[in-house]
Protein backbone atom coordinates (compact mmCIF):
# COMPACT_ATOMS: atom_id res chain seq x y z
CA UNK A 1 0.00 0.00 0.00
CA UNK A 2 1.02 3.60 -1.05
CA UNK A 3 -0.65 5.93 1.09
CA UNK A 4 0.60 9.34 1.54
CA UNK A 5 0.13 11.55 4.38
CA UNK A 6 -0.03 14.71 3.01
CA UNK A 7 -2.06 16.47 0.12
CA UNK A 8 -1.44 20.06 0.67
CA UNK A 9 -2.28 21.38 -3.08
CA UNK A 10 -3.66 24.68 -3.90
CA UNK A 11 -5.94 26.38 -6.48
CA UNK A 12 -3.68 27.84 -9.29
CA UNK A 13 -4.98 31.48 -10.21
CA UNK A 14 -5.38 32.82 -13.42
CA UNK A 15 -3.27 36.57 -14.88
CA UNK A 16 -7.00 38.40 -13.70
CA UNK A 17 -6.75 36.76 -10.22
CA UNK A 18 -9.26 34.52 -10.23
CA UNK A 19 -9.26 30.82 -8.97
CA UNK A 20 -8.34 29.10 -12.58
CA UNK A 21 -9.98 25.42 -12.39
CA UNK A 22 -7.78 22.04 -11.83
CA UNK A 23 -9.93 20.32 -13.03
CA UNK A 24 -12.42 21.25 -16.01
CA UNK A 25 -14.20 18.05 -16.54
CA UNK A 26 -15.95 16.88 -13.20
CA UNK A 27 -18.52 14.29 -12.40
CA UNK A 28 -19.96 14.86 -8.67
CA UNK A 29 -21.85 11.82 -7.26
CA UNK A 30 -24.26 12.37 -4.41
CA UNK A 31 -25.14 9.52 -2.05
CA UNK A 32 -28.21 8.64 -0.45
CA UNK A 33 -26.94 9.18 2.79
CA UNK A 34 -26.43 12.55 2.00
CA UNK A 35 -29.26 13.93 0.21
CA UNK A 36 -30.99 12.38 3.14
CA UNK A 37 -29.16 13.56 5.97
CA UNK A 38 -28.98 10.40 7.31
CA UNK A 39 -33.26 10.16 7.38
CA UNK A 40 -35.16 7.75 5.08
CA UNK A 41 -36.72 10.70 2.96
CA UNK A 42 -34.74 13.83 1.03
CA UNK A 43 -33.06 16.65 3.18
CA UNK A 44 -33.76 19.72 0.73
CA UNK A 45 -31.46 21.78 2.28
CA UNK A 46 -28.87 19.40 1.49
CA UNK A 47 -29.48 19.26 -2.09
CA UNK A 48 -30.23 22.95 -2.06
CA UNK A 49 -26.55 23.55 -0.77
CA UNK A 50 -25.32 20.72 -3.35
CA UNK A 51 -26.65 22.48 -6.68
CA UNK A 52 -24.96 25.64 -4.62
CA UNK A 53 -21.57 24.11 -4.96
CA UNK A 54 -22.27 22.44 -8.64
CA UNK A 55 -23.20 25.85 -10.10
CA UNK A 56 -20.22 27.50 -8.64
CA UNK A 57 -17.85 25.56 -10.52
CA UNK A 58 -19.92 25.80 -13.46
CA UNK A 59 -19.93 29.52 -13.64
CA UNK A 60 -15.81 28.72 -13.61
CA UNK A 61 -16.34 26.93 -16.60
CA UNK A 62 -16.80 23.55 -15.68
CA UNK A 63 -18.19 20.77 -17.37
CA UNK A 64 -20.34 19.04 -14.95
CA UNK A 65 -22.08 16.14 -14.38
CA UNK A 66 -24.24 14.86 -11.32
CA UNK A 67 -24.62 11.68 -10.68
CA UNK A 68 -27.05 10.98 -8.39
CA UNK A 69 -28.90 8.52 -5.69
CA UNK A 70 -31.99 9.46 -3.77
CA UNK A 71 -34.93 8.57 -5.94
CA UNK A 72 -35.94 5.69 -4.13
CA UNK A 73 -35.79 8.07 -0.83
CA UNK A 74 -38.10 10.80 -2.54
CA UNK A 75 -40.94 8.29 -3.44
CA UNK A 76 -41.19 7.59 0.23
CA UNK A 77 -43.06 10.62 1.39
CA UNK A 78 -45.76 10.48 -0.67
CA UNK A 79 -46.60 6.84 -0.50
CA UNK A 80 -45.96 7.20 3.31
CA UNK A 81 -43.55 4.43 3.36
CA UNK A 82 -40.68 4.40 6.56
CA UNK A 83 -40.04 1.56 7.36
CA UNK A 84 -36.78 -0.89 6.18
CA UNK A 85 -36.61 -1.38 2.30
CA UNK A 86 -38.84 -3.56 1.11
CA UNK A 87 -39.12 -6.31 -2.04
CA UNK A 88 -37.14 -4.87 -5.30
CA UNK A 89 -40.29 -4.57 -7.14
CA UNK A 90 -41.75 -1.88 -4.55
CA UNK A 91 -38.41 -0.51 -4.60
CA UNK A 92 -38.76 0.23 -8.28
CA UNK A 93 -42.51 1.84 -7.36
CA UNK A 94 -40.61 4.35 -5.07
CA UNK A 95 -37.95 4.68 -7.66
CA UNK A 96 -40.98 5.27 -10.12
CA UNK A 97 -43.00 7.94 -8.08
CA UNK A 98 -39.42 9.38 -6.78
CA UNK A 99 -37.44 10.19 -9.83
CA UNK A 100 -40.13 12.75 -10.70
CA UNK A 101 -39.68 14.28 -7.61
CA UNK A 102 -35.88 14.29 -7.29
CA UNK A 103 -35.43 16.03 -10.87
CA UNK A 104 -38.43 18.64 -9.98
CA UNK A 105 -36.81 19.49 -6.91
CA UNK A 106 -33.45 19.90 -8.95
CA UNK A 107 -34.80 21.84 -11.92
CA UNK A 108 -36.28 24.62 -9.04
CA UNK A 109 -32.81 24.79 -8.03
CA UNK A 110 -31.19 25.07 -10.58
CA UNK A 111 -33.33 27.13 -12.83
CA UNK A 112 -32.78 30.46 -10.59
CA UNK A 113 -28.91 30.14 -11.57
CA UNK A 114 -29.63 30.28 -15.25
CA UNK A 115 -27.95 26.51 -15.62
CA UNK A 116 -29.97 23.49 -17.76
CA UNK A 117 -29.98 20.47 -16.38
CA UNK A 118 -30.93 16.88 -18.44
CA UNK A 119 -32.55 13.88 -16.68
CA UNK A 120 -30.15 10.78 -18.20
CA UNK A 121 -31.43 7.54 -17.51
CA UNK A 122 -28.80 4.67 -17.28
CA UNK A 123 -28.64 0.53 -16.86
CA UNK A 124 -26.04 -1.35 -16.71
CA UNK A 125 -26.43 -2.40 -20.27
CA UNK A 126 -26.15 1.46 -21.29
CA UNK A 127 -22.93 1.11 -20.18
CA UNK A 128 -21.33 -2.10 -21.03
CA UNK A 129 -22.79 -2.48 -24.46
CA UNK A 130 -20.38 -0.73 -26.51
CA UNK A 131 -22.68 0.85 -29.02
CA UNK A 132 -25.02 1.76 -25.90
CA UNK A 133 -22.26 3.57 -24.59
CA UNK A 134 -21.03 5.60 -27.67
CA UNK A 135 -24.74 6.74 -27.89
CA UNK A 136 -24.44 7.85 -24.40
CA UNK A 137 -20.99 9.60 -24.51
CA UNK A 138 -22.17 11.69 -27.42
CA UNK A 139 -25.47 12.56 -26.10
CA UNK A 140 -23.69 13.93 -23.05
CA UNK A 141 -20.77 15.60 -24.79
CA UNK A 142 -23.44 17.30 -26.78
CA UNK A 143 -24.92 18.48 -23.51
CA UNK A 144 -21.97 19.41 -21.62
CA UNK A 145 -20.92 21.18 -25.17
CA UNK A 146 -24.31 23.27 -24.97
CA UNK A 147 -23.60 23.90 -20.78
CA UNK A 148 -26.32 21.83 -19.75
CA UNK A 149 -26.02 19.96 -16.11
CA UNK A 150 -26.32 16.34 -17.05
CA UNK A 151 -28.13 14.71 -14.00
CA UNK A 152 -27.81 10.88 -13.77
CA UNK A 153 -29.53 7.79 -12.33
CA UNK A 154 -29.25 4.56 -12.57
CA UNK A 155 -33.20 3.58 -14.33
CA UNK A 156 -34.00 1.72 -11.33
CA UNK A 157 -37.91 1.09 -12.84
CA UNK A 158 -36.44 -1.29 -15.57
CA UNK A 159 -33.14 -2.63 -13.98
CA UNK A 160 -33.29 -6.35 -14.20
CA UNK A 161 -30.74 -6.62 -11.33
CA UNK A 162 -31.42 -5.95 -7.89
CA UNK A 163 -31.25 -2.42 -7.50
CA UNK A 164 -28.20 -1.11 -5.82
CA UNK A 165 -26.65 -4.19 -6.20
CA UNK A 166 -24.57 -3.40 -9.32
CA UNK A 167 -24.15 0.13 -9.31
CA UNK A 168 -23.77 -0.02 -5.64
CA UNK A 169 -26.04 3.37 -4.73
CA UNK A 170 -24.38 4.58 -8.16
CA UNK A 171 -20.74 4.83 -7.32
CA UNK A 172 -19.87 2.29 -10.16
CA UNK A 173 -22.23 4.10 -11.85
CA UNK A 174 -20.31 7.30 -11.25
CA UNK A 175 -17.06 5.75 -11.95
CA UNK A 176 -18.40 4.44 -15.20
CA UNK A 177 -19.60 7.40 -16.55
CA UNK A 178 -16.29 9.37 -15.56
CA UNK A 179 -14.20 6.81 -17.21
CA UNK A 180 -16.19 6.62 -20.39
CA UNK A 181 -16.32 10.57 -20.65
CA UNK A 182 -12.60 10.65 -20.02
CA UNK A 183 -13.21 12.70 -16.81
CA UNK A 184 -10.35 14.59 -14.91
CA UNK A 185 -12.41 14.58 -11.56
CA UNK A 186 -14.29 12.09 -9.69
CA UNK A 187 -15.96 13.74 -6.52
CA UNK A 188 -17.82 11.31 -4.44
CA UNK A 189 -19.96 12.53 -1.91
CA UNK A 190 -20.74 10.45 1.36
CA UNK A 191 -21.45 10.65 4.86
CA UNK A 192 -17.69 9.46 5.95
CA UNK A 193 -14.40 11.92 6.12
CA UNK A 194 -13.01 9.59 3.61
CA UNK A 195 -10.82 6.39 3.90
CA UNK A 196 -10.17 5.77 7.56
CA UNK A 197 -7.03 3.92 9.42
CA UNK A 198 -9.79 2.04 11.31
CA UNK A 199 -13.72 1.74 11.86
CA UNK A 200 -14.14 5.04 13.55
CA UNK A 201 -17.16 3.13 15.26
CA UNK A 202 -15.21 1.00 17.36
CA UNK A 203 -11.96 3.11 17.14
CA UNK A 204 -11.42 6.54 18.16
CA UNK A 205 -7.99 6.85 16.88
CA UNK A 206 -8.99 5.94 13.86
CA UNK A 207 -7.83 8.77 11.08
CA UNK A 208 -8.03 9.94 7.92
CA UNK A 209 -6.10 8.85 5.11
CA UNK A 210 -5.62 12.48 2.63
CA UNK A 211 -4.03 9.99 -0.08
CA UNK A 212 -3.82 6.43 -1.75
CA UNK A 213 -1.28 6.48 -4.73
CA UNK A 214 -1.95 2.28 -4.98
CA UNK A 215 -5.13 0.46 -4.52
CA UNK A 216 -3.39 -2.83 -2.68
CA UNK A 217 -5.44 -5.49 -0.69
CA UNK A 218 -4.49 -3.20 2.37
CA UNK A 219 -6.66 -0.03 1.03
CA UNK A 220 -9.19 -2.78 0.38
CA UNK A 221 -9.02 -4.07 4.03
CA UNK A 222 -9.72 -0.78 4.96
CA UNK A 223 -13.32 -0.27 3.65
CA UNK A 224 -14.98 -2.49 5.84
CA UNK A 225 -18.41 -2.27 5.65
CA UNK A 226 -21.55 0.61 4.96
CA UNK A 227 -22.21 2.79 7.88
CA UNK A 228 -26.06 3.96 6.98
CA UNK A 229 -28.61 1.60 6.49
CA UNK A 230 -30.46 3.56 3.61
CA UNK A 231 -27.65 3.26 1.82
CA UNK A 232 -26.36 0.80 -0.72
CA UNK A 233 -23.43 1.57 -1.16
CA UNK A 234 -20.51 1.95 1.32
CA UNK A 235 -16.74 2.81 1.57
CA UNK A 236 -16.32 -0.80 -0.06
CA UNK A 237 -17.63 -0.12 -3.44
CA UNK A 238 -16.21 3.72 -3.48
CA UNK A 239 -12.78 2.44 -3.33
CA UNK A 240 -13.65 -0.27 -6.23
CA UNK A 241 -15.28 2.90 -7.97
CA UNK A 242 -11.87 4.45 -7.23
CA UNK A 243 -9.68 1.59 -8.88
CA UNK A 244 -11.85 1.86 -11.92
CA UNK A 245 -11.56 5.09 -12.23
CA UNK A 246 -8.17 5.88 -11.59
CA UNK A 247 -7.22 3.43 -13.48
CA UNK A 248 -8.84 5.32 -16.55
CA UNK A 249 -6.86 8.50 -15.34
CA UNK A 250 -9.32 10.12 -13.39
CA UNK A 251 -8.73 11.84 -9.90
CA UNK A 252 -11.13 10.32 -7.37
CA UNK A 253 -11.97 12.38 -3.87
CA UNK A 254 -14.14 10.52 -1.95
CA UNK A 255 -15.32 13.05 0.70
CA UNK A 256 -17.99 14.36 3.11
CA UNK A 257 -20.30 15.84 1.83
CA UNK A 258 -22.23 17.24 4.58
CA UNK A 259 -18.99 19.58 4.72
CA UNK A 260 -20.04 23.58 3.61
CA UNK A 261 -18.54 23.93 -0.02
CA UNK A 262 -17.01 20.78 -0.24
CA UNK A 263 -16.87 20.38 -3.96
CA UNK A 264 -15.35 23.78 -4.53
CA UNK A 265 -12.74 22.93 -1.97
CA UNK A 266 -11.89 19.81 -3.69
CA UNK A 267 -11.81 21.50 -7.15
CA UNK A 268 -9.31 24.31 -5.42
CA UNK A 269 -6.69 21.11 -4.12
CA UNK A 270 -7.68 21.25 -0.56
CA UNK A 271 -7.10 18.58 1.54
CA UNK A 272 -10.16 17.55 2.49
CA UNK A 273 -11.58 13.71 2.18
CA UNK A 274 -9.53 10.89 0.90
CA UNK A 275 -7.65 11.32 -2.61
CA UNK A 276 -7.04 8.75 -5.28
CA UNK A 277 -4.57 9.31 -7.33
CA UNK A 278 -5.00 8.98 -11.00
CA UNK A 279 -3.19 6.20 -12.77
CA UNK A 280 -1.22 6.81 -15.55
CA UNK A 281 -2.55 6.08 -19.25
């Protein structure tokens, strides 16, 4: 294992004096147990803060796309439904009633800050069918070219897998798309500092790691297991979304993102969250 200990980058400027972006291609995934605080149903103040922090690095120039969970979490409120996760099939009737919802509640946002976004849609198939996926890289190079916000899902209503079980609350998902659309950032959003030294449940020296330069059985070891229950993911599949991306050449930051301006902070090279280093290509 190749960990470093310290990450202690800054934001180049540009000749007028403003921050210049590291990186100008950027996919942000949001978790579930962040755009829900932590509850079983959507935070809005949460994703409010989120489309804050997109549409900052936008107006830099960015090209940005969110990939995001929480669709299943916003079909809970008006069915009424809080208790544990039920049968996939009434998972993909929240997903259903949800998705509407989420992007509603994202187009209000993000309408005030003169930004487009586009609701994309994606299976696994989309992704690993290589004529799927060319039709999906152009349709969101066209977007990104006209500075519309792709916003992405996994299509949980027709998945033929279990849902979360392959995308893993979308942070394959996430690394997929950022690999295919040769992405120089990967920001991914959770409800954890980053990669810890130990289970901060049982451990209270446990610490942060700012930097993994090698993804070895070691950084594997590390994961353990999900902390939040209405999640699917967990630290677990975010470091094998980090091997697949990095291994494409993309940064990976895996982050809280309960943290004020998180995003920006990670676009500007601040140490914040665990960073993957980008393997060479």
């Amino acid at each position: 294992m190749d960990i470093a200990e310290q990450n202690n980058t800054s934001a180049s400027m540009s000749p007028n004096g403003v921050a210049a972006l590291r990186y100008k291609r950027v996919v942000v995934k949001a978790g579930t147990s962040v755009l829900t605080g932590g509850s079983d149903m959507l935070h809005l103040p949460t994703v409010s803060g989120l489309v804050d922090q997109i549409a900052a690095i936008h107006d830099l120039g960015a090209e940005v796309m969110l990939v995001t969970s929480g669709a299943i979490a916003a079909g809970r409120k008006p069915l009424g439904v809080k208790s544990d996760l039920p049968n996939v099939n009434f998972r993909q009737v929240l997903a259903a009633v949800g998705q509407n919802r989420l992007m509603h509640a994202y187009s209000l946002l993000f309408e005030p800050k003169g930004i487009n976004i586009a609701q994309v849609l994606l299976t696994w198939d989309d992704l690993a069918d290589v004529e799927h996926s060319r039709n999906v890289h152009r349709t969101l190079d066209s977007l990104l070219e006209l500075r519309v916000v792709p916003v992405i899902n996994e299509n949980d209503v027709v998945a033929v897998e279990e849902i979360g079980e392959v995308f893993g609350d979308n942070d394959m998902l996430s690394a997929m798309v950022a690999k295919l659309m040769k992405a120089d950032l990967l920001v991914i959003l959770t409800d954890a500092d980053g990669l810890m030294t130990a289970d901060p449940r049982i451990d209270s020296k446990a610490k942060r790691i700012p930097r993994v330069d090698n993804i070895d059985g070691q950084v594997e070891s590390l994961a353990g297991k999900k902390l939040n229950p209405w999640s699917r993911g967990g630290m677990k599949t975010k470091v094998e979304a980090a091997r697949l991306a990095t291994s494409a050449g993309v940064t990976v930051v895996v982050c809280d993102g309960r943290r004020p301006n998180v995003v920006g902070r990670v676009e500007a090279g601040e140490d914040v969250g665990t960073l993957f280093a980008a393997g060479r290509v």
